[in-house]
PDB file of N, CA and C in Angstrom:
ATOM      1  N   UNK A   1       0.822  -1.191   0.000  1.00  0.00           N
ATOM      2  CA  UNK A   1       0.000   0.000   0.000  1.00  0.00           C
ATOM      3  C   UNK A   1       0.868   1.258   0.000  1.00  0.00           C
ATOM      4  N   UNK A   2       1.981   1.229   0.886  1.00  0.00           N
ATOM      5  CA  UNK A   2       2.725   2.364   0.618  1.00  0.00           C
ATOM      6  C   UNK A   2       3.160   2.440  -0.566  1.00  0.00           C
ATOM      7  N   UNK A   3       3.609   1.376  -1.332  1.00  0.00           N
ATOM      8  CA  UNK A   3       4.197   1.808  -2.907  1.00  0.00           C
ATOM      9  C   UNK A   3       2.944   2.590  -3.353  1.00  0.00           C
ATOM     10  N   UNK A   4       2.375   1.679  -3.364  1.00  0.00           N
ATOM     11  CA  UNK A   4       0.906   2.448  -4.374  1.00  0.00           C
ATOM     12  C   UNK A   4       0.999   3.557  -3.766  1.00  0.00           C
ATOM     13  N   UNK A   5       0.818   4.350  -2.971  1.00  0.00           N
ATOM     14  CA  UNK A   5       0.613   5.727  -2.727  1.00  0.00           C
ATOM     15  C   UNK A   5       1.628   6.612  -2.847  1.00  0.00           C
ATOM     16  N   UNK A   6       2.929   6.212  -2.577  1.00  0.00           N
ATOM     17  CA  UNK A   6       4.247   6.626  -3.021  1.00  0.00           C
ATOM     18  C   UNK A   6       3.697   6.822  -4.952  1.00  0.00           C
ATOM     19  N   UNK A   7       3.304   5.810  -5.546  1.00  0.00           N
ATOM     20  CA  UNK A   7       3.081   6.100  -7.065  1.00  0.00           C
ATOM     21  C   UNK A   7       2.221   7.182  -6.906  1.00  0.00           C
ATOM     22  N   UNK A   8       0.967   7.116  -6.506  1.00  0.00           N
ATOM     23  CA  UNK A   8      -0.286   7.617  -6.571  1.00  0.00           C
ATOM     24  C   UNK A   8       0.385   9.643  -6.214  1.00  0.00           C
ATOM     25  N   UNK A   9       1.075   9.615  -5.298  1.00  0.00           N
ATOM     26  CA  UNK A   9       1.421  10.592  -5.332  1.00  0.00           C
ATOM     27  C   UNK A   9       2.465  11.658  -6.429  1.00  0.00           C
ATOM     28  N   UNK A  10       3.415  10.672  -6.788  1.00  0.00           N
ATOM     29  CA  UNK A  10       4.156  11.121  -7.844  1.00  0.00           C
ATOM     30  C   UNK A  10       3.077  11.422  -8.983  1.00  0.00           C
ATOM     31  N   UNK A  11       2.772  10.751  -9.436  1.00  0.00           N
ATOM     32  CA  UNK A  11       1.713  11.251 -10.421  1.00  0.00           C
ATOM     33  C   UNK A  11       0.877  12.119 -10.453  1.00  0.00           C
ATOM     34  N   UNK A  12       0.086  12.509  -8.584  1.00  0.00           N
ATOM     35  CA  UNK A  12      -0.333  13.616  -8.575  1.00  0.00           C
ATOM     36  C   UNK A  12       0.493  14.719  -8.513  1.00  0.00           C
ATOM     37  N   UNK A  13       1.444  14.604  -8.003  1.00  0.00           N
ATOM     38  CA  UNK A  13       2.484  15.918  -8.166  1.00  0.00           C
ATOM     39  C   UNK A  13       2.314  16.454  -9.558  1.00  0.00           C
ATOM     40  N   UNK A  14       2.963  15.296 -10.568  1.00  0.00           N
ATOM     41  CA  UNK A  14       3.158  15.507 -11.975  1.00  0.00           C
ATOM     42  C   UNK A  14       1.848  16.020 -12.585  1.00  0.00           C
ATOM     43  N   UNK A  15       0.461  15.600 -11.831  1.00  0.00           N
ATOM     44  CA  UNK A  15      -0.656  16.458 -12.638  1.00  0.00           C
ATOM     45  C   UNK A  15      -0.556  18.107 -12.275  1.00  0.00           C
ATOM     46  N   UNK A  16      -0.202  18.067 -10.898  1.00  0.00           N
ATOM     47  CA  UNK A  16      -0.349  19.329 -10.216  1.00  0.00           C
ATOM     48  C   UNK A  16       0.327  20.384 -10.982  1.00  0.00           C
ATOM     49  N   UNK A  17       1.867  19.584 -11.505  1.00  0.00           N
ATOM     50  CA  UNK A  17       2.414  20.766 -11.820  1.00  0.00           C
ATOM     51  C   UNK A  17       2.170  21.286 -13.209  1.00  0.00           C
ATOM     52  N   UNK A  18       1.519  20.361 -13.854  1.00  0.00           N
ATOM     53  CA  UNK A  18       1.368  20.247 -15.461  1.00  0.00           C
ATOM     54  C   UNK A  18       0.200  21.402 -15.183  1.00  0.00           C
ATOM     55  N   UNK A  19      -1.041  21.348 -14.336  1.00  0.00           N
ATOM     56  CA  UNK A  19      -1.874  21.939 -13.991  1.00  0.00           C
ATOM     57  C   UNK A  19      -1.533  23.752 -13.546  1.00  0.00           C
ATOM     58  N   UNK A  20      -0.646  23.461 -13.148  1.00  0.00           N
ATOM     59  CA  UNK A  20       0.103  24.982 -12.081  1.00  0.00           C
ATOM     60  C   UNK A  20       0.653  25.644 -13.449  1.00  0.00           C
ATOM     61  N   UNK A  21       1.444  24.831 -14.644  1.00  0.00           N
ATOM     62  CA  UNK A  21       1.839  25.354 -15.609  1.00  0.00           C
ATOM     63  C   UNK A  21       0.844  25.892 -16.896  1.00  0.00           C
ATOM     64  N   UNK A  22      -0.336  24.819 -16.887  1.00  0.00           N
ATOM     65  CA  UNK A  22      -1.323  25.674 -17.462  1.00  0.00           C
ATOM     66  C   UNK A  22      -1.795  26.607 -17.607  1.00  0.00           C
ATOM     67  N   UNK A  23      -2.055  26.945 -16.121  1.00  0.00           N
ATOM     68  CA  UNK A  23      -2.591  28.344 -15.614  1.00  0.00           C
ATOM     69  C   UNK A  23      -2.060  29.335 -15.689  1.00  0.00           C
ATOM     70  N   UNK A  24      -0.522  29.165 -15.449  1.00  0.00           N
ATOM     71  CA  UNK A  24       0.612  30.197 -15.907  1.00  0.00           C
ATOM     72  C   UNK A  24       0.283  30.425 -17.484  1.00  0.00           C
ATOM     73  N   UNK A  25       0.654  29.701 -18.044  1.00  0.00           N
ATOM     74  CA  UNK A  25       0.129  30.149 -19.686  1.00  0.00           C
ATOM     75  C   UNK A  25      -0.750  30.780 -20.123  1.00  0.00           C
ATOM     76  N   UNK A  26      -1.922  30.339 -19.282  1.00  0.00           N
ATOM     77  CA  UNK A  26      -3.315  30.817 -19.311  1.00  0.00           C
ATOM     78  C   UNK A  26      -3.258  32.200 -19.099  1.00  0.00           C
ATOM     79  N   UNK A  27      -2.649  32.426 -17.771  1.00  0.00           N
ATOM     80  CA  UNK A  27      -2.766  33.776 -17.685  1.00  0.00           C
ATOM     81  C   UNK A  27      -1.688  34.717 -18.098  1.00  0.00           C
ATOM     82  N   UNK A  28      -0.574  34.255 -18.413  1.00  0.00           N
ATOM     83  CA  UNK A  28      -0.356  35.318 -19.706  1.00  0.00           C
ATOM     84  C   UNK A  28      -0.204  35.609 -20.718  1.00  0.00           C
ATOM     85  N   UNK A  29      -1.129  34.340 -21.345  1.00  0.00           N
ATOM     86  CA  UNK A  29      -2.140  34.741 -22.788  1.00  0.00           C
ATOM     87  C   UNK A  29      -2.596  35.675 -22.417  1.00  0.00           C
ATOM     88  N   UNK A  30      -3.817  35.699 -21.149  1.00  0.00           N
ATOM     89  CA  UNK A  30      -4.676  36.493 -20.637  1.00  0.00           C
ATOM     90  C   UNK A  30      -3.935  38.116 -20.693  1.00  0.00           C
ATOM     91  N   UNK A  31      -3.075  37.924 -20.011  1.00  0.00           N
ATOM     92  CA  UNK A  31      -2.392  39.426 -19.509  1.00  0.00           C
ATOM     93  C   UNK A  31      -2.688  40.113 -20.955  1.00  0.00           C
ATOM     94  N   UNK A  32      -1.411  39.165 -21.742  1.00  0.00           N
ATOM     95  CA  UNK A  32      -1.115  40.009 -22.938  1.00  0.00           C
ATOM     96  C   UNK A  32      -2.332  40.554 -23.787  1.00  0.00           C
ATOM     97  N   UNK A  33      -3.584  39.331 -23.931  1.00  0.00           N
ATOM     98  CA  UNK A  33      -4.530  40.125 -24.424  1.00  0.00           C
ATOM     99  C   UNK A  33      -4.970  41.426 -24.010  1.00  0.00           C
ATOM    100  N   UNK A  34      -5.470  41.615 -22.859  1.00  0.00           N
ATOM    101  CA  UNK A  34      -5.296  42.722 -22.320  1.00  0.00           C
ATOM    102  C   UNK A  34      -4.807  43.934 -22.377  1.00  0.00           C
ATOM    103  N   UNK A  35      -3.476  43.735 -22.327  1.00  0.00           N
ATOM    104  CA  UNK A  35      -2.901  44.805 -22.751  1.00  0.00           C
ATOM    105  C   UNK A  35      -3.004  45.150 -24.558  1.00  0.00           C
ATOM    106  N   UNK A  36      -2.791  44.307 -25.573  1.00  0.00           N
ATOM    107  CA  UNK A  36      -3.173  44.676 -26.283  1.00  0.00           C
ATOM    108  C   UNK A  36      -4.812  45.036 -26.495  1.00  0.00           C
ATOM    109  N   UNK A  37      -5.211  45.065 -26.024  1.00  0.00           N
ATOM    110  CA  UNK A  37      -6.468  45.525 -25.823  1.00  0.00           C
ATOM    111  C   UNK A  37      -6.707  47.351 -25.088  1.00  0.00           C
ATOM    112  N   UNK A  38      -6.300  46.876 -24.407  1.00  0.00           N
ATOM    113  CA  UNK A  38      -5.314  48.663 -23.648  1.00  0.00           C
ATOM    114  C   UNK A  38      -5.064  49.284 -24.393  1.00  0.00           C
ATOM    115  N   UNK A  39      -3.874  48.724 -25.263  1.00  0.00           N
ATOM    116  CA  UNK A  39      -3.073  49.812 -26.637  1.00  0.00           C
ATOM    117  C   UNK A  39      -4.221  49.848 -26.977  1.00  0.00           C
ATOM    118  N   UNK A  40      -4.946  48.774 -28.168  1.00  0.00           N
ATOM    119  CA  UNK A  40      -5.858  49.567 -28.786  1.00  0.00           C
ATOM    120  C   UNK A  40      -6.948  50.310 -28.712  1.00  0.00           C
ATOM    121  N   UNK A  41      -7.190  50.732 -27.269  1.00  0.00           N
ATOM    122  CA  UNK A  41      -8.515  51.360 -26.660  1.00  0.00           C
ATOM    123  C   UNK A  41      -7.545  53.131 -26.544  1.00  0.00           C
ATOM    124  N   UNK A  42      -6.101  53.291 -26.416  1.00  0.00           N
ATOM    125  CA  UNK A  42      -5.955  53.867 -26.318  1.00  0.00           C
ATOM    126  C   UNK A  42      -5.470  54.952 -27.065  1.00  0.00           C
ATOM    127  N   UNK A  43      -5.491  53.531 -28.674  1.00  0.00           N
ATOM    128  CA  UNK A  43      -5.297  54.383 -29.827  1.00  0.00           C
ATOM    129  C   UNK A  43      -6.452  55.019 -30.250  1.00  0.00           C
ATOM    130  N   UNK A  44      -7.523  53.854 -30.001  1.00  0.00           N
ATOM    131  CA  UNK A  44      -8.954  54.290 -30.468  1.00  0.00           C
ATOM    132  C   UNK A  44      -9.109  55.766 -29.672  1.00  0.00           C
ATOM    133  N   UNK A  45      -8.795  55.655 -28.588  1.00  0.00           N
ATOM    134  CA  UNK A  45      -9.248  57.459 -27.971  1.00  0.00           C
ATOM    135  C   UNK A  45      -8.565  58.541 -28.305  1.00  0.00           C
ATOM    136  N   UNK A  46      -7.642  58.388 -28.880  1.00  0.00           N
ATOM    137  CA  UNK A  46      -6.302  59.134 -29.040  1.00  0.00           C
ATOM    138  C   UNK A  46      -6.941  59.780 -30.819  1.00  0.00           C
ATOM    139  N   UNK A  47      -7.315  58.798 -31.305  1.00  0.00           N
ATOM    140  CA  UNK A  47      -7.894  59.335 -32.858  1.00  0.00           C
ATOM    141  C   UNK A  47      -9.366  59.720 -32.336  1.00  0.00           C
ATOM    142  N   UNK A  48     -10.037  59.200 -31.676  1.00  0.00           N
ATOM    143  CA  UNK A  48     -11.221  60.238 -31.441  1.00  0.00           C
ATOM    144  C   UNK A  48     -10.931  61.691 -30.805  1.00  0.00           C
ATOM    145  N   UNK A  49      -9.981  61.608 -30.277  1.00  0.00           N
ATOM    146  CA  UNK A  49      -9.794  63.133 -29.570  1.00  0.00           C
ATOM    147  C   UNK A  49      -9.435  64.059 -30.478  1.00  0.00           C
ATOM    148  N   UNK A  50      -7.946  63.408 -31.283  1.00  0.00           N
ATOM    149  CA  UNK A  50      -7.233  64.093 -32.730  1.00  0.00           C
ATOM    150  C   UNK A  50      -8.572  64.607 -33.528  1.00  0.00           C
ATOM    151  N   UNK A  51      -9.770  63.799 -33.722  1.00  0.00           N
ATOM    152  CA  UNK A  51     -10.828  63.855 -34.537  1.00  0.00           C
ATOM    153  C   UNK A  51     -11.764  64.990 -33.939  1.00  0.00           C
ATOM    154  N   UNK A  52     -11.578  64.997 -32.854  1.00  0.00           N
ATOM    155  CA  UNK A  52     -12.806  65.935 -32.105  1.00  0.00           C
ATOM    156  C   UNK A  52     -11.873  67.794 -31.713  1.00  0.00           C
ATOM    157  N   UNK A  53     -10.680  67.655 -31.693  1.00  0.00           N
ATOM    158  CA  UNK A  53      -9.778  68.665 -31.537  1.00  0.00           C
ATOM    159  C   UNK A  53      -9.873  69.176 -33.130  1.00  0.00           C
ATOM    160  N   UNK A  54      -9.801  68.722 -34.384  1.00  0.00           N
ATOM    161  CA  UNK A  54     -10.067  69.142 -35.420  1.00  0.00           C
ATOM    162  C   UNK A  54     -11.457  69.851 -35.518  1.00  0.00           C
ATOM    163  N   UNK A  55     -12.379  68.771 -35.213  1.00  0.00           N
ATOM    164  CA  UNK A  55     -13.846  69.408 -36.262  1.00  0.00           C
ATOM    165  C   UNK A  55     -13.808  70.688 -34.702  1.00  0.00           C
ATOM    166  N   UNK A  56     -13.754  70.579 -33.352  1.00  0.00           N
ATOM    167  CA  UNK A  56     -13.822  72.034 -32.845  1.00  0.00           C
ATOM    168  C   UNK A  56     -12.776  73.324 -33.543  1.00  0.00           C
ATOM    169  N   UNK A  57     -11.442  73.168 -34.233  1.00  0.00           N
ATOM    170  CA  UNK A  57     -10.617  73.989 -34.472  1.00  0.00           C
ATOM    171  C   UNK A  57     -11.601  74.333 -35.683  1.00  0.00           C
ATOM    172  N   UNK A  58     -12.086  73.534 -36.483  1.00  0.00           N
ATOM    173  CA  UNK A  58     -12.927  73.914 -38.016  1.00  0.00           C
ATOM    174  C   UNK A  58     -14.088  74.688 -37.156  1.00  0.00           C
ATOM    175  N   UNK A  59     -14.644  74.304 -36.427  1.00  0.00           N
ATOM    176  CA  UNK A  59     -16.573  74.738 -35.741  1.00  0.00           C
ATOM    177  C   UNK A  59     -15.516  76.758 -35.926  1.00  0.00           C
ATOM    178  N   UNK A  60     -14.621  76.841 -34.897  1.00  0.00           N
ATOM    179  CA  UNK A  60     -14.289  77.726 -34.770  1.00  0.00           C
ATOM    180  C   UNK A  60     -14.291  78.674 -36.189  1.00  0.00           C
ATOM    181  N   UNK A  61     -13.579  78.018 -36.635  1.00  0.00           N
ATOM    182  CA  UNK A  61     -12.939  78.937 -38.213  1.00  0.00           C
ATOM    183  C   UNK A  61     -13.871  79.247 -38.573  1.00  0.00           C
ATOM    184  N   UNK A  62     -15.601  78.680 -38.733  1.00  0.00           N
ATOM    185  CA  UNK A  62     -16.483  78.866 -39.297  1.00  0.00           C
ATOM    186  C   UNK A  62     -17.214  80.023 -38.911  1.00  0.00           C
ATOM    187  N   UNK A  63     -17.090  79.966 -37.164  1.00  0.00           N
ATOM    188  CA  UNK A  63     -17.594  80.946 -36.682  1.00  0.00           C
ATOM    189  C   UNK A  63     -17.116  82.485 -37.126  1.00  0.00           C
ATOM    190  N   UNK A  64     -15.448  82.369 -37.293  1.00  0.00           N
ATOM    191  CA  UNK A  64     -14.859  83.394 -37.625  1.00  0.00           C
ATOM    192  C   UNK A  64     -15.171  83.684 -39.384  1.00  0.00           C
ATOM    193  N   UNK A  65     -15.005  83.584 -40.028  1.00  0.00           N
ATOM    194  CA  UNK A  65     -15.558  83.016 -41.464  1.00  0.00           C
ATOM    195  C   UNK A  65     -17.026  83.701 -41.676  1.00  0.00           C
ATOM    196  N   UNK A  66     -17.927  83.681 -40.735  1.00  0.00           N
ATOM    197  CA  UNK A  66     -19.359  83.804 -40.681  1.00  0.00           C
ATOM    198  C   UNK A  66     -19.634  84.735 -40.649  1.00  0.00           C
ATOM    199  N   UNK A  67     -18.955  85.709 -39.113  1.00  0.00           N
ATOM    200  CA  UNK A  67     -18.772  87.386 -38.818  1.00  0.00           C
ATOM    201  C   UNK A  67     -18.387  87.846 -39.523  1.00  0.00           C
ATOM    202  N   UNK A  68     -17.354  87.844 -40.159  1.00  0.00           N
ATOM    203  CA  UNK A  68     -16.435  88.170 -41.146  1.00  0.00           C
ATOM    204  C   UNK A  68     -17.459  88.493 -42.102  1.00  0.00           C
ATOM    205  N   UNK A  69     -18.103  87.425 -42.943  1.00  0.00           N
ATOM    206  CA  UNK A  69     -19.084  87.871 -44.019  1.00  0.00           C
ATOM    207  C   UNK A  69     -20.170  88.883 -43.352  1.00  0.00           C
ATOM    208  N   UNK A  70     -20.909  88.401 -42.310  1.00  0.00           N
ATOM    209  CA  UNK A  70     -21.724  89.083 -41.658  1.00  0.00           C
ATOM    210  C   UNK A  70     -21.361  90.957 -41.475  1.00  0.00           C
ATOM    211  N   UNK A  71     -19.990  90.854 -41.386  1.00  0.00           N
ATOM    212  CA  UNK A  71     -19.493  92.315 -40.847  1.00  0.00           C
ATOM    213  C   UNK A  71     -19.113  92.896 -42.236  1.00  0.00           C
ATOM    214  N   UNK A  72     -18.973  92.222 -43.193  1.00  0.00           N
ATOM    215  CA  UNK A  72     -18.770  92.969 -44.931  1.00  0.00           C
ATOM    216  C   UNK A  72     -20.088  93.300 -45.156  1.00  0.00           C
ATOM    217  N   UNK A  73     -21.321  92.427 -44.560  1.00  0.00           N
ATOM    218  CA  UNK A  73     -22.561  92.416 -45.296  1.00  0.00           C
ATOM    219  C   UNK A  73     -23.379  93.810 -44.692  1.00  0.00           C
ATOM    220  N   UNK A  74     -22.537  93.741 -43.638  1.00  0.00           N
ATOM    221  CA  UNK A  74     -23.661  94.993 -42.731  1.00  0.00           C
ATOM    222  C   UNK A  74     -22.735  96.547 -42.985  1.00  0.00           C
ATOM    223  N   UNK A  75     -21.816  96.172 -43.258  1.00  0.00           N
ATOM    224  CA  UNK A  75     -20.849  97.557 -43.932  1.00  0.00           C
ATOM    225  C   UNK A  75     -21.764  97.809 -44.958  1.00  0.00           C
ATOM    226  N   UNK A  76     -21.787  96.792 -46.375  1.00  0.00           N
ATOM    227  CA  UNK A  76     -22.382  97.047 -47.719  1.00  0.00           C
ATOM    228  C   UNK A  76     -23.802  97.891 -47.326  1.00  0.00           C
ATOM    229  N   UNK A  77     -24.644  97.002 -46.304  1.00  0.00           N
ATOM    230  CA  UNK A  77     -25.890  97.391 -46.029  1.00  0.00           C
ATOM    231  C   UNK A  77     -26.018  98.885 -45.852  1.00  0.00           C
ATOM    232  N   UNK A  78     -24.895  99.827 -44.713  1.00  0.00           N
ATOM    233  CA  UNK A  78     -25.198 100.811 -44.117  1.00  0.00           C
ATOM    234  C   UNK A  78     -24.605 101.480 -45.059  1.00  0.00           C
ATOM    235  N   UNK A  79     -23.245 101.073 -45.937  1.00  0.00           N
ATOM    236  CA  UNK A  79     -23.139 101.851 -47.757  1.00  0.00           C
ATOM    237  C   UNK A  79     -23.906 102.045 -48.116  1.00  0.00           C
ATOM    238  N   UNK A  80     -25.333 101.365 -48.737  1.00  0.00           N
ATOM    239  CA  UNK A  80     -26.050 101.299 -49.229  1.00  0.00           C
ATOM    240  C   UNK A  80     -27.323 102.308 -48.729  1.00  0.00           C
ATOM    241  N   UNK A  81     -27.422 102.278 -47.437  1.00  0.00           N
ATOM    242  CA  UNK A  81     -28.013 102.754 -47.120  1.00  0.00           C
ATOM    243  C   UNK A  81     -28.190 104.535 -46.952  1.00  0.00           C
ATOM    244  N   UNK A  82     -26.936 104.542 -46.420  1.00  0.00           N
ATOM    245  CA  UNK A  82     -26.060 106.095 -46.836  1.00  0.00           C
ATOM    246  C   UNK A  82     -26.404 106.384 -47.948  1.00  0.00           C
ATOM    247  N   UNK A  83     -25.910 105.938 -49.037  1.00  0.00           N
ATOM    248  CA  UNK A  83     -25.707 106.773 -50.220  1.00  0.00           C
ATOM    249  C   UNK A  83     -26.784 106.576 -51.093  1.00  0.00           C
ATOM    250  N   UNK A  84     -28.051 105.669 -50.554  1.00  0.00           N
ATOM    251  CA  UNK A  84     -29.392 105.443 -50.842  1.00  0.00           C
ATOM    252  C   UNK A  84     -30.106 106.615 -50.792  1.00  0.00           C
ATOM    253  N   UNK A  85     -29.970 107.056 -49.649  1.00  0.00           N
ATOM    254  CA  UNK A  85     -30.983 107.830 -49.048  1.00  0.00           C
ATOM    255  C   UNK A  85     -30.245 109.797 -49.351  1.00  0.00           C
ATOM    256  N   UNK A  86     -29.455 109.714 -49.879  1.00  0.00           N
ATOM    257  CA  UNK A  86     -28.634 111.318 -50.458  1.00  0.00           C
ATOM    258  C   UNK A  86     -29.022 111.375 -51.518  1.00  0.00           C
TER     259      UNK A  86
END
């Protein structure tokens, strides 16, 4: 009976560790997915921001762009109006 369990044990060792080494693998498959997962969440935000820092720098220009016409249009208007009314 002691042999047998002397076996019985070696073999469980040998599952244990085959088992202990799995898990190691397992988890840093795991890790690494992760992290690549990280990078790419952080590229993904990084081009939405680049993307959202643009169309506000354009929103702007437009605004400026807008007055601009607005302030030629109301010059022409009060030209017009001036030299309408003489």
């Amino acid at each position: 009976m002691d042999h047998g369990f002397k076996t019985w044990r070696k073999w469980m060792d040998g599952e244990l560790e085959t088992y202990k080494w799995q898990m190691r693998e397992e988890q840093t498959i795991q890790a690494e997915l992760m992290a690549n997962a990280e990078r790419r969440l952080h590229e993904a935000n990084r081009a939405a921001m680049t993307a959202l820092m643009q169309r506000q720098a354009g929103q702007l220009r437009w605004i400026d762009v807008v007055v601009e016409e607005r302030a030629i249009m109301l010059r022409e208007m009060e030209g017009a109006e001036i030299h309408g009314g003489e």
